[in-house]
Every structure is written in C-alpha cells, then in structure tokens.
C-alpha atoms as a PDB file:
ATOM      1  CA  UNK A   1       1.503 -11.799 -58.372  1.00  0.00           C
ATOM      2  CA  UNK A   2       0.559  -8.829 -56.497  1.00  0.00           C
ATOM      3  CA  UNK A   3       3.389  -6.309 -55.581  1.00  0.00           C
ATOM      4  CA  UNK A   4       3.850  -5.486 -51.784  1.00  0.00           C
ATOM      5  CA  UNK A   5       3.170  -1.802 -51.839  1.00  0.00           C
ATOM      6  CA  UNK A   6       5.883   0.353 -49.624  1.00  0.00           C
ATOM      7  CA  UNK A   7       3.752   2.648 -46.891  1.00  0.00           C
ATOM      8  CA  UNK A   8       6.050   5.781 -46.949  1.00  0.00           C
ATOM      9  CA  UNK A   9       6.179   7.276 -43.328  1.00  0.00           C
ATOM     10  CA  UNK A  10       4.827  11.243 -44.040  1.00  0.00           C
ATOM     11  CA  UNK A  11       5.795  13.573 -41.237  1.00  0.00           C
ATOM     12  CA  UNK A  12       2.244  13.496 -40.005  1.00  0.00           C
ATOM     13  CA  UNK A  13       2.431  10.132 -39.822  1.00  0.00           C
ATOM     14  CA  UNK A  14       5.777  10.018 -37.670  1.00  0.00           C
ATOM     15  CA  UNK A  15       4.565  12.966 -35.429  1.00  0.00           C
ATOM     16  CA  UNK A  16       1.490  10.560 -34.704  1.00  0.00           C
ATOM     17  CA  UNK A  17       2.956   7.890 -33.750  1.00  0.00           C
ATOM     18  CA  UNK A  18       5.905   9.715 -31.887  1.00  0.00           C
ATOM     19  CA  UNK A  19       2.960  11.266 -29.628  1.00  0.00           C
ATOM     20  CA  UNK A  20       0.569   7.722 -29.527  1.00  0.00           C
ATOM     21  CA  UNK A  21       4.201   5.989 -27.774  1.00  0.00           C
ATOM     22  CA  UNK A  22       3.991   9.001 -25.470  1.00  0.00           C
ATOM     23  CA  UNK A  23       0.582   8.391 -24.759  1.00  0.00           C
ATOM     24  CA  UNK A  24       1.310   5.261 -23.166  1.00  0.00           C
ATOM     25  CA  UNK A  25       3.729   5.348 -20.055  1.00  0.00           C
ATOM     26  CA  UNK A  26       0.932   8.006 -19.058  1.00  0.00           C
ATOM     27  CA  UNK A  27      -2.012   5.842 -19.568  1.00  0.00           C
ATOM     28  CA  UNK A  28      -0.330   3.149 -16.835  1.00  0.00           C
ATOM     29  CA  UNK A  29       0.045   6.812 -14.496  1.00  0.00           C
ATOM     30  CA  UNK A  30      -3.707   7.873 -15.309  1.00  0.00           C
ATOM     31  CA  UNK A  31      -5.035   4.063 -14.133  1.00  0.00           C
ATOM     32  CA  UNK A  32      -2.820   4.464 -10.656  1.00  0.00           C
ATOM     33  CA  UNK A  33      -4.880   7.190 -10.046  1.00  0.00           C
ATOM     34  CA  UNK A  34      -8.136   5.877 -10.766  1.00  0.00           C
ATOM     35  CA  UNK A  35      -7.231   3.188  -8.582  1.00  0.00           C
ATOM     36  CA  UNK A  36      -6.429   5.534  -6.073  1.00  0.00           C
ATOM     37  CA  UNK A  37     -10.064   7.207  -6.646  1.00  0.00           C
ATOM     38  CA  UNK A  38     -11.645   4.434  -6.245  1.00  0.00           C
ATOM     39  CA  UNK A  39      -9.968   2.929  -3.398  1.00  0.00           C
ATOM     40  CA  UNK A  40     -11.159   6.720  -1.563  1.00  0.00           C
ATOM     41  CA  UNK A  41     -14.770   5.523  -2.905  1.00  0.00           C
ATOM     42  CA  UNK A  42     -15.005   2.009  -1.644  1.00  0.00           C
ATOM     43  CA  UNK A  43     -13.144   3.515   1.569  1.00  0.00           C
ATOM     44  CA  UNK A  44     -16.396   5.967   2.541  1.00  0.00           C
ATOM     45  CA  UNK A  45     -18.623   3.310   1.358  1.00  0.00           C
ATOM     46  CA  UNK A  46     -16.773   0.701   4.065  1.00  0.00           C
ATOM     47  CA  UNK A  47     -15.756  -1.662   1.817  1.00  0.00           C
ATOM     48  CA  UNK A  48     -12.134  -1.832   2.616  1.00  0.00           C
ATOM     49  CA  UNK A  49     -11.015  -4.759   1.086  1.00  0.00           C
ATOM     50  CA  UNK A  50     -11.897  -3.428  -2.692  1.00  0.00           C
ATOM     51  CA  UNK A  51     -10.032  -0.149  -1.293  1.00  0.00           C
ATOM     52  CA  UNK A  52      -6.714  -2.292  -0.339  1.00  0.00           C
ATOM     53  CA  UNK A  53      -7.169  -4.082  -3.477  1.00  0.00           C
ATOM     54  CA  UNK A  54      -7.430  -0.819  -5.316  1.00  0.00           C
ATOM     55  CA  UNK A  55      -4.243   0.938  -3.730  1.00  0.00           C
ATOM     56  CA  UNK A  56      -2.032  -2.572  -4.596  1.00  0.00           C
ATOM     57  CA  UNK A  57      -3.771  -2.254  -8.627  1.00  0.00           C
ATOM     58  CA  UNK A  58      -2.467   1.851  -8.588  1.00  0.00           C
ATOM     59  CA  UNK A  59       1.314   0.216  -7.325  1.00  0.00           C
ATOM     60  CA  UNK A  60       1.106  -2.462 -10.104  1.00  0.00           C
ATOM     61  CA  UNK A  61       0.681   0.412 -12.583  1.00  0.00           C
ATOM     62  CA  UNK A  62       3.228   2.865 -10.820  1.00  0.00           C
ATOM     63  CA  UNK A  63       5.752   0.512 -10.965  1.00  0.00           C
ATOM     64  CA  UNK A  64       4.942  -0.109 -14.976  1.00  0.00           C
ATOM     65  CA  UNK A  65       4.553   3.095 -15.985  1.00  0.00           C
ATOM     66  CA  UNK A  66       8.400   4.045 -15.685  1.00  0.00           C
ATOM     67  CA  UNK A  67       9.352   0.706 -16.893  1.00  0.00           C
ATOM     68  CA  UNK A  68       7.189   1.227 -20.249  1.00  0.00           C
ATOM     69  CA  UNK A  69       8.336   4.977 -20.302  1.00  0.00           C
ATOM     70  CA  UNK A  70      11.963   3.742 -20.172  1.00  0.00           C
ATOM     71  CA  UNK A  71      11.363   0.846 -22.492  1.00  0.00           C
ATOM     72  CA  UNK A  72      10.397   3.161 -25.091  1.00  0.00           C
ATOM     73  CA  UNK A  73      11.998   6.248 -24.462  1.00  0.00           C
ATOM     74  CA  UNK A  74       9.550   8.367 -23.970  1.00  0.00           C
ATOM     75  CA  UNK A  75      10.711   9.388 -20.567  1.00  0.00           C
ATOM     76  CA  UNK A  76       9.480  13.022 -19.864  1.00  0.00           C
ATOM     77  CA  UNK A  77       9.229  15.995 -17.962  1.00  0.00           C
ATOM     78  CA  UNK A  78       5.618  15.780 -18.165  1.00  0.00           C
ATOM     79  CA  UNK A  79       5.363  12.011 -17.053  1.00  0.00           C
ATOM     80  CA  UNK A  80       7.301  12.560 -14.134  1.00  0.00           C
ATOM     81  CA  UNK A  81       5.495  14.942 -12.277  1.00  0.00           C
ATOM     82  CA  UNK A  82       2.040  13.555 -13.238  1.00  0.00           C
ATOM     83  CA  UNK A  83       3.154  10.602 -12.053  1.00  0.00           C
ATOM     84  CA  UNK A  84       4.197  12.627  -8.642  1.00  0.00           C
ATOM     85  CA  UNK A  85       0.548  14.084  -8.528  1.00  0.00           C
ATOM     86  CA  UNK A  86      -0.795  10.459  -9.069  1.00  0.00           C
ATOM     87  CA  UNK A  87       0.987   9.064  -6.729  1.00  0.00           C
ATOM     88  CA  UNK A  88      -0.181  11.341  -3.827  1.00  0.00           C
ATOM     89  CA  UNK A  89      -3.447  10.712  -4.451  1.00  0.00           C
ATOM     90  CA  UNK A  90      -3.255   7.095  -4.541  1.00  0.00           C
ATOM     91  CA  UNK A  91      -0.893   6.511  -1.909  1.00  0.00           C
ATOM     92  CA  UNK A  92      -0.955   9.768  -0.090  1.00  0.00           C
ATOM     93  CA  UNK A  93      -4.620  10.703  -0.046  1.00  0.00           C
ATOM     94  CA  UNK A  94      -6.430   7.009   0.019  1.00  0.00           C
ATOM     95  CA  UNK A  95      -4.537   5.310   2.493  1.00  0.00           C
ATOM     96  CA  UNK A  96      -4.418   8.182   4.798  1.00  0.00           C
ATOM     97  CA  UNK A  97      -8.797   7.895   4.091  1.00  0.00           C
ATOM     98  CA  UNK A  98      -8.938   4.043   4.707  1.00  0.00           C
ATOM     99  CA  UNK A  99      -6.949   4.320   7.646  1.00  0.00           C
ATOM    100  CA  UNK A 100      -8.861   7.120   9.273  1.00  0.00           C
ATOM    101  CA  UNK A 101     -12.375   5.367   8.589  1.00  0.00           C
ATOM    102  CA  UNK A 102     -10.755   2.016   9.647  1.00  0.00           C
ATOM    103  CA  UNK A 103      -9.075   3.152  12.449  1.00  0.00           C
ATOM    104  CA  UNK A 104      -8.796   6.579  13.526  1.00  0.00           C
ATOM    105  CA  UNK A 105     -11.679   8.567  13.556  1.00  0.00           C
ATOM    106  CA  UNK A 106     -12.601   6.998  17.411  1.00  0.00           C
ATOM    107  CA  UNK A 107      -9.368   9.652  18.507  1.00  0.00           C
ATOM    108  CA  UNK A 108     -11.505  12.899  17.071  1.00  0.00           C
ATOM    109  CA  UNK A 109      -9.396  15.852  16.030  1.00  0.00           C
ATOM    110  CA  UNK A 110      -6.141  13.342  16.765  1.00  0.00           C
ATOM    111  CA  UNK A 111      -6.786  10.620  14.793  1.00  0.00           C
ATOM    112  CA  UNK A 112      -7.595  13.170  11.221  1.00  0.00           C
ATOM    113  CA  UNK A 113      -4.868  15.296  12.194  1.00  0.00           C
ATOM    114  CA  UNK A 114      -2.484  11.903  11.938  1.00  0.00           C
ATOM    115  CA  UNK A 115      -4.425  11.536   8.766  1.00  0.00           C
ATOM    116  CA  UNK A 116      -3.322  14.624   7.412  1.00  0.00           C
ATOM    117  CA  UNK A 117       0.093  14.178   8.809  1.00  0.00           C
ATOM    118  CA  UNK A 118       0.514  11.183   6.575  1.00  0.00           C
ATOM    119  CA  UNK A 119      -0.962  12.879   3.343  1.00  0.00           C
ATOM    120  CA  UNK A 120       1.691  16.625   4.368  1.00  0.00           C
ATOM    121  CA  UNK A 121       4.730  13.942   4.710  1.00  0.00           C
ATOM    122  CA  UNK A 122       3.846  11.848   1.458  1.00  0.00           C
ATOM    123  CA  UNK A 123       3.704  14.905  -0.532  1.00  0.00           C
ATOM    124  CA  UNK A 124       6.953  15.994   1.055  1.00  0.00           C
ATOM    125  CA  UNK A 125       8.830  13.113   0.385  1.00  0.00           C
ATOM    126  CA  UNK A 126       7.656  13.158  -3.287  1.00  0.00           C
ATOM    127  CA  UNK A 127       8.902  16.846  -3.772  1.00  0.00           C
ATOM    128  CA  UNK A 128      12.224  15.772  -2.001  1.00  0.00           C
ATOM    129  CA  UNK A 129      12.223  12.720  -5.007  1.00  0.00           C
ATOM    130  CA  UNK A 130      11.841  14.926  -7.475  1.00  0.00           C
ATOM    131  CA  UNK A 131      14.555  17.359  -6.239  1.00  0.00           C
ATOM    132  CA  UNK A 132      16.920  14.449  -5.421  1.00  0.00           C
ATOM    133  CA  UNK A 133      16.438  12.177  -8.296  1.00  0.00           C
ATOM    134  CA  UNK A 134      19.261  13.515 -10.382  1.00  0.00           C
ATOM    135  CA  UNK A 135      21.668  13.973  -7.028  1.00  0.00           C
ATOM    136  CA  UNK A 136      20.808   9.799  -5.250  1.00  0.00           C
ATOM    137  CA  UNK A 137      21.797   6.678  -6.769  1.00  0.00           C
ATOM    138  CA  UNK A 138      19.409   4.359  -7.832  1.00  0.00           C
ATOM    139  CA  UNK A 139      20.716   1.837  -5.203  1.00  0.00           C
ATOM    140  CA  UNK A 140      18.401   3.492  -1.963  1.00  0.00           C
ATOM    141  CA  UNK A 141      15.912   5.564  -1.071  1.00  0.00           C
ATOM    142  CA  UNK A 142      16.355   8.649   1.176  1.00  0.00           C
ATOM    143  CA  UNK A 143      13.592   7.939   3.649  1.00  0.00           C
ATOM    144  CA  UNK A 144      10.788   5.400   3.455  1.00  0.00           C
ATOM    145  CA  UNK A 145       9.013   5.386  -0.322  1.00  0.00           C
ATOM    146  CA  UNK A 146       5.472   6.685  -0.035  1.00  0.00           C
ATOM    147  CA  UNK A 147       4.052   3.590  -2.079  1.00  0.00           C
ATOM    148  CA  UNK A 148       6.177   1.487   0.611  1.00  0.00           C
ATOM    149  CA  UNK A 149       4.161   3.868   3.217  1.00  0.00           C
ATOM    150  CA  UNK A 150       0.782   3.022   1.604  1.00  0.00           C
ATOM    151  CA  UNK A 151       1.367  -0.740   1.169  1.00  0.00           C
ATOM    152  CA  UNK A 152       2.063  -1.029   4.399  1.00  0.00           C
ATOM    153  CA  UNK A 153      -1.023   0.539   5.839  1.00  0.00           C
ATOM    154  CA  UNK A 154      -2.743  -1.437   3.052  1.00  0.00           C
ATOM    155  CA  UNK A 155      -0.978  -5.730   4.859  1.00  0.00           C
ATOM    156  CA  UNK A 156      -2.187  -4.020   8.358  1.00  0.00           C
ATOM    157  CA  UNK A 157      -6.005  -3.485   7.171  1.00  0.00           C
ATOM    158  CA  UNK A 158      -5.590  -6.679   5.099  1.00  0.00           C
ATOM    159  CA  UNK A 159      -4.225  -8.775   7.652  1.00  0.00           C
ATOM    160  CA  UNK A 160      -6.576  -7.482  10.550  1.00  0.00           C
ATOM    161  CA  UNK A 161      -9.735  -8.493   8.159  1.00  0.00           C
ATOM    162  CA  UNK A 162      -7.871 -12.169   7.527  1.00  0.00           C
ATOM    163  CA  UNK A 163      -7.835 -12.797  10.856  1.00  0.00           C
ATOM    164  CA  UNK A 164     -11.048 -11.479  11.879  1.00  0.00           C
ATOM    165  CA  UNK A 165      -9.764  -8.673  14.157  1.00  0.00           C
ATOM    166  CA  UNK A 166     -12.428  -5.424  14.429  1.00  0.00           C
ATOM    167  CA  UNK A 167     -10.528  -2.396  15.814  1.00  0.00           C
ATOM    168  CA  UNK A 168     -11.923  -1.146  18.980  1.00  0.00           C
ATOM    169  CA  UNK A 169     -11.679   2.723  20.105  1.00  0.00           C
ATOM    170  CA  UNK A 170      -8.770   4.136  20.555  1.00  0.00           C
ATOM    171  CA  UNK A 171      -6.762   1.365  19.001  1.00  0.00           C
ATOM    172  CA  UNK A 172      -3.164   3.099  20.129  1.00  0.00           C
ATOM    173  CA  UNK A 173      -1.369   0.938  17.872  1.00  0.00           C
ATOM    174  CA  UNK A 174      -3.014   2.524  14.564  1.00  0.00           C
ATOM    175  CA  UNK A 175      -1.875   5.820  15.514  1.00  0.00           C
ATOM    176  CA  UNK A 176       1.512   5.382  16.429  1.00  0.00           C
ATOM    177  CA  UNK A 177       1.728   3.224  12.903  1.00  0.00           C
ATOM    178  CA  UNK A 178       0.210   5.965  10.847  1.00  0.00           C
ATOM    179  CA  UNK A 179       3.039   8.720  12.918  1.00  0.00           C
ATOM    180  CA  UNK A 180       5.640   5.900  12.526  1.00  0.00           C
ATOM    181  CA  UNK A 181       5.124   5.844   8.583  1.00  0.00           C
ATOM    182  CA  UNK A 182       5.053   9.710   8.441  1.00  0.00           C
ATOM    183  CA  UNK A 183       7.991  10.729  10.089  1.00  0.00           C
ATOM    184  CA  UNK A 184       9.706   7.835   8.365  1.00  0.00           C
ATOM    185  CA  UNK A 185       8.810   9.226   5.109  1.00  0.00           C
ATOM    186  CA  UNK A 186      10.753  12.355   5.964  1.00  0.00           C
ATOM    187  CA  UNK A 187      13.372  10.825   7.591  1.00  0.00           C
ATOM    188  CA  UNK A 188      16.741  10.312   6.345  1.00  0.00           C
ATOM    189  CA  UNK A 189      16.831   6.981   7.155  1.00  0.00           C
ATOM    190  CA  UNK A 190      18.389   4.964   3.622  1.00  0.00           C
ATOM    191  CA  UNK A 191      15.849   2.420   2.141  1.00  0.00           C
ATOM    192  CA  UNK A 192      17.065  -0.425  -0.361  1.00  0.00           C
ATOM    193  CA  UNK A 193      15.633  -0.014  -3.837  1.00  0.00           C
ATOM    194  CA  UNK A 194      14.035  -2.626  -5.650  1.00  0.00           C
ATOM    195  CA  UNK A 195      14.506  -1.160  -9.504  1.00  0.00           C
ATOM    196  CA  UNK A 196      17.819  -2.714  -9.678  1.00  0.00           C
ATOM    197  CA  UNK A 197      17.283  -5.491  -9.046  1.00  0.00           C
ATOM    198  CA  UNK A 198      16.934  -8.322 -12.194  1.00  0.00           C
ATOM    199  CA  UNK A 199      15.252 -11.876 -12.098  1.00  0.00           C
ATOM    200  CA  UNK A 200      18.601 -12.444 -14.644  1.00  0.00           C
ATOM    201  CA  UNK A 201      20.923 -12.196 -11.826  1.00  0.00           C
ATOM    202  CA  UNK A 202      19.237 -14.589  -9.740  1.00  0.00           C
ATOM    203  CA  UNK A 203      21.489 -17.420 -11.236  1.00  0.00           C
ATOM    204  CA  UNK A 204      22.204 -19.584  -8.266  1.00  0.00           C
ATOM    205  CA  UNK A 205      20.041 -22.993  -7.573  1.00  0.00           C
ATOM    206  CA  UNK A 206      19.191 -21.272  -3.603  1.00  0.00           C
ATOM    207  CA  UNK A 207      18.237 -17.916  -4.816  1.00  0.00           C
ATOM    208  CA  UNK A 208      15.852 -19.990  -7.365  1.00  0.00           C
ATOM    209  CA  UNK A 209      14.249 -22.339  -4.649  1.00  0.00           C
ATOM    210  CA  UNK A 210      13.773 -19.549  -2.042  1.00  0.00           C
ATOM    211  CA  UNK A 211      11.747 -17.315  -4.430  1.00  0.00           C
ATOM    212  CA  UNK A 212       9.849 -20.600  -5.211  1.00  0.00           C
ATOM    213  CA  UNK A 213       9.348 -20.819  -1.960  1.00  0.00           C
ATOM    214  CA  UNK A 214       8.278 -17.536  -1.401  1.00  0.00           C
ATOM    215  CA  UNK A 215       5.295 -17.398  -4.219  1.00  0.00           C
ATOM    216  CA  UNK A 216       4.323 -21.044  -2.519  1.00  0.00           C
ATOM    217  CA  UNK A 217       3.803 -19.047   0.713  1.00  0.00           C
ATOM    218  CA  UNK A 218       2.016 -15.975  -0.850  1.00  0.00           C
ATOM    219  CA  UNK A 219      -0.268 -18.093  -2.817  1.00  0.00           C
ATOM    220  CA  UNK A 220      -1.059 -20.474   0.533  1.00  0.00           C
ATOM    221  CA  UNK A 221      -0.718 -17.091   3.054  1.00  0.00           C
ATOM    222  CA  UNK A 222      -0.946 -13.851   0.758  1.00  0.00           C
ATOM    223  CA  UNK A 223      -2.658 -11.685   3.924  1.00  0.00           C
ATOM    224  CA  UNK A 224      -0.135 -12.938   5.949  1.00  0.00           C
ATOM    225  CA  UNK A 225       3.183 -12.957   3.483  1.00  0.00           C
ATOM    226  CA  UNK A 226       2.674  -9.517   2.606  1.00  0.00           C
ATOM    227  CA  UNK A 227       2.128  -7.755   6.359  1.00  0.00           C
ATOM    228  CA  UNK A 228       5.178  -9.895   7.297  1.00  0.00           C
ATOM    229  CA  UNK A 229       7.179  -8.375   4.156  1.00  0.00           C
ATOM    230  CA  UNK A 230       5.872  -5.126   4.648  1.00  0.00           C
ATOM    231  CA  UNK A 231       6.769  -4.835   8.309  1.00  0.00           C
ATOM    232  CA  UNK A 232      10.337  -5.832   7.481  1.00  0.00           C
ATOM    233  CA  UNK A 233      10.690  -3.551   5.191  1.00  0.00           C
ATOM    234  CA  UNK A 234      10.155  -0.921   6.943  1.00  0.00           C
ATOM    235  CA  UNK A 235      11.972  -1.957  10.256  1.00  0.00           C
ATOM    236  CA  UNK A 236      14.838  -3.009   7.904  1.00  0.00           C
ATOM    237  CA  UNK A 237      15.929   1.066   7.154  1.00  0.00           C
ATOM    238  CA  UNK A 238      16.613   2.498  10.793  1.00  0.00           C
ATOM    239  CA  UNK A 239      18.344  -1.122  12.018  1.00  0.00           C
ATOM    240  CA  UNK A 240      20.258  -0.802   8.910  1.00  0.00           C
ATOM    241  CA  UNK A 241      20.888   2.633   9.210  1.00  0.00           C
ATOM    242  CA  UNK A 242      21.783   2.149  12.893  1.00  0.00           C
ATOM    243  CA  UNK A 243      24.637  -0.990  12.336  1.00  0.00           C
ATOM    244  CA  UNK A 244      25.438   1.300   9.706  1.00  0.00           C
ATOM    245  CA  UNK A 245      26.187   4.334  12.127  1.00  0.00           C
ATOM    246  CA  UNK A 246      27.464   1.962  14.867  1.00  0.00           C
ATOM    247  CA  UNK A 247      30.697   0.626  12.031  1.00  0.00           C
ATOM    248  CA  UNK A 248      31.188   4.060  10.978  1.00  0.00           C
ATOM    249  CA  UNK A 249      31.834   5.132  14.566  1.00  0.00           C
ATOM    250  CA  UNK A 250      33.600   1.989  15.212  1.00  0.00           C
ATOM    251  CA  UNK A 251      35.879   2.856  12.176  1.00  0.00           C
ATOM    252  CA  UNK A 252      36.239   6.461  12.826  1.00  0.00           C
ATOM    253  CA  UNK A 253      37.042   5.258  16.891  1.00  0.00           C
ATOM    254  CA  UNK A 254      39.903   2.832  15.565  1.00  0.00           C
ATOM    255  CA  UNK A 255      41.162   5.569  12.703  1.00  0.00           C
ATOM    256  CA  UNK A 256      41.752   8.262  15.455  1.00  0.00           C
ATOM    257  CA  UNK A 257      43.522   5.736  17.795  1.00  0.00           C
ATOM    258  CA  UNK A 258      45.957   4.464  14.990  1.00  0.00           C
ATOM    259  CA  UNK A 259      46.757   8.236  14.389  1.00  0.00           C
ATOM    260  CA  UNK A 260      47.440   8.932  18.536  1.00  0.00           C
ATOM    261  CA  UNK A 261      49.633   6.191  18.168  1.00  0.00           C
ATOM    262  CA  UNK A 262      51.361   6.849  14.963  1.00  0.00           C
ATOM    263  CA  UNK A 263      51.862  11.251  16.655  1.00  0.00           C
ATOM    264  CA  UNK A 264      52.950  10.264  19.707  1.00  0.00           C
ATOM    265  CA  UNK A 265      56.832  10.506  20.925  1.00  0.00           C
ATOM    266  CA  UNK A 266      58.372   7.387  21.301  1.00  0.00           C
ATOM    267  CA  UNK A 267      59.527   6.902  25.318  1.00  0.00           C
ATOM    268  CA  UNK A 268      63.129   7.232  26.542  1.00  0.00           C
ATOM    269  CA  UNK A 269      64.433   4.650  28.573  1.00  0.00           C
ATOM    270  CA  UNK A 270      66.444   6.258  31.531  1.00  0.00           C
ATOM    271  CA  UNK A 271      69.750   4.928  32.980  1.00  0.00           C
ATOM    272  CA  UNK A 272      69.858   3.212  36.308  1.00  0.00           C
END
C-alpha cells in the first residue's frame, strides 16, 4: 500500500495562489471590455447586431465579475476602478458609436455632439459611483446605471432590426433618446437595484409562474421582451421618484396642518 504523501503549502506556493484567485474577478472585467472593443469594431464595420450582441456579452461579465470577486474575497481597490474604466468603454464609448452610425450621424455636428454627451455623462455617473459607493445603500441607484443606459440603446437597435424598421434622416426620436439617457444618468432620479435581489426569496407559487412566464416570452419574443423591459425600466425612476415627491408633500401638507391645529387658541364662546 502506497502512502498518500502530504503536499506542504510553502509560502511561494500560498502567495501564488493568493494572486491566481485575484487574477480571476479581473479576467471576467478584462472580457467586458473586449466585448466592448469589439462591439466598436462590428459597429464601423455596420454589423450592428454582433455589436448589440457584444455590449449584452460585456454586461454578462460585468455583472459576474463582482459576484466572483465577492465570492472569493478578493474584492480590491484595483478591481474596482478597472472595472470603472471597462465599463466606460463598453457601455460608455460603444453604444454612444452604434448609436451615432445607426442613427445620428444624418444630424451632423448634433447628432456626435449627443454622442459625446452620452460617453461625458457615463463617465460622470461612474465617478459619482465610485465616490458614493461607500455613502448609498445597496437598495437604489442614484441616477440611471450606465449599463442600464447602454442596454437600453442596445433593445432600441435590436428591436428596430426585428421588425424591419431602417432609420430615415433626422430620426428625432434617436436624439431625444440618446439626451433622455444622458441627463438621466446624471440625474438624481433613484433607480431600484437588482444585486439584492435572490432567486431564494422567490418562495411563493405566483412569483414562480410569472418568472416562468417571463423566460416563455423572452425565448418566443427576446427583441421584443427586452425593449419592453428596458423602456420600463427606465420610465419606472422619475414616475417613481415623482409619486414619491407627490406623498412626501402630501405628508409634509397634512404634518403642518395637524401642527396649526394643535398651536392655535381654542375660541371663546361669548354671552348673549
């Protein structure tokens, strides 16, 4: 019978392996940014489905990177602002491309200004992240995610190929979309945020067949699913944020007449 020998663990050894798991949460960051690349490559060359296809393959890998990164803890300084710079070239940078080749560049000096617009607010809205990410819960978002941003432009180009629309000149509604996403970016407008959220606490029987129901209707519709998602999405932050002001007046309104009522004299009958 052969003996089992015992592999001792040398500090070389450790230090390897301690920097191979750091290695890779960043390799996930370093493939959303290829796929950003190459989404701005099939973009010039006109093929904008592979570049829509490429922008939704650099989100996949955004959102694992943090998950592995957290999974292993190997969450770094580092990782976080590569992941920052990745993330404005692949949802900053190409989108604002694709949308300018598919849709802008008929406006001239307009339309790339818009383009640029986009990328300027993207990158702001990562900096304010990354400033904010120690001060905001994990529950929203302080204005409109940039990979929300992207995705977005990404259902419109996707849906407009599904159903065979080609964008004429001047197409209005392009540019107000592509101002619409920017300022939203640096808005203030609160966003609901998706990392919470658990398959595990989806425990009741409707909440199980309406997700069923869902992935029925993006396998069947997946153009059409996704640019209806996306779309409510994004309108959902300012009519949220706007009931949301509308009960906080209503509350303040009610609070200041309770406390009129509770200061004021009480009245004096006077004798016929």
């Amino acid at each position: 019978m052969f003996k089992r020998r015992k592999i001792l663990r040398t500090p070389r050894r450790q230090e390897f392996a301690r920097r191979s798991i750091y290695i890779l949460p960043n390799l996930f960051t370093t493939a959303s940014l290829f796929g950003g690349f190459f989404a701005i490559i099939m973009a010039l060359e006109g093929s904008f489905l592979y570049a829509c296809l490429a922008v939704l393959a650099s989100f996949v890998c955004d959102g694992l990177d943090g998950k592995v990164a957290r999974a292993t803890n190997t969450v770094s300084r580092f990782g976080v602002e590569f992941d920052s710079l990745a993330d404005l070239v692949a949802f900053g940078v190409a989108p604002s491309i694709m949308v300018y080749l598919w849709g802008l560049q008929s406006f001239g000096r307009l339309g790339w200004l818009a383009g640029f617009l986009f990328v300027a607010c993207g990158a702001m809205r990562l900096a304010r992240f990354n400033v904010q990410v120690d001060t905001v819960g994990t529950s929203h978002f302080v204005g409109l995610p940039i990979p929300a941003a992207a995705c977005t432009i990404v259902a419109t180009i996707l849906f407009a190929e599904f159903i065979g629309f080609a964008v004429p000149d001047n197409f209005v509604p392009v540019i107000i979309l592509v101002f619409g996403l920017s300022f939203l970016m640096v808005s203030r407008v609160p966003y609901l945020s998706l990392k919470d959220m658990r398959l595990s606490r989806l425990k009741s029987f409707n909440a199980l067949v309406v997700t069923l129901i869902l992935i029925v209707l993006v396998v069947i519709w997946p153009q059409i699913i996704f640019f209806a998602i996306m779309y409510l999405y994004v309108l959902l932050g300012p009519l949220g944020a706007r009931i949301t002001l509308r009960k906080k007046n209503r509350l303040l309104a009610e609070a200041a007449a309770m406390g009129e009522t509770a200061g004021s004299p009480p009245e004096h009958k006077e004798d016929n």
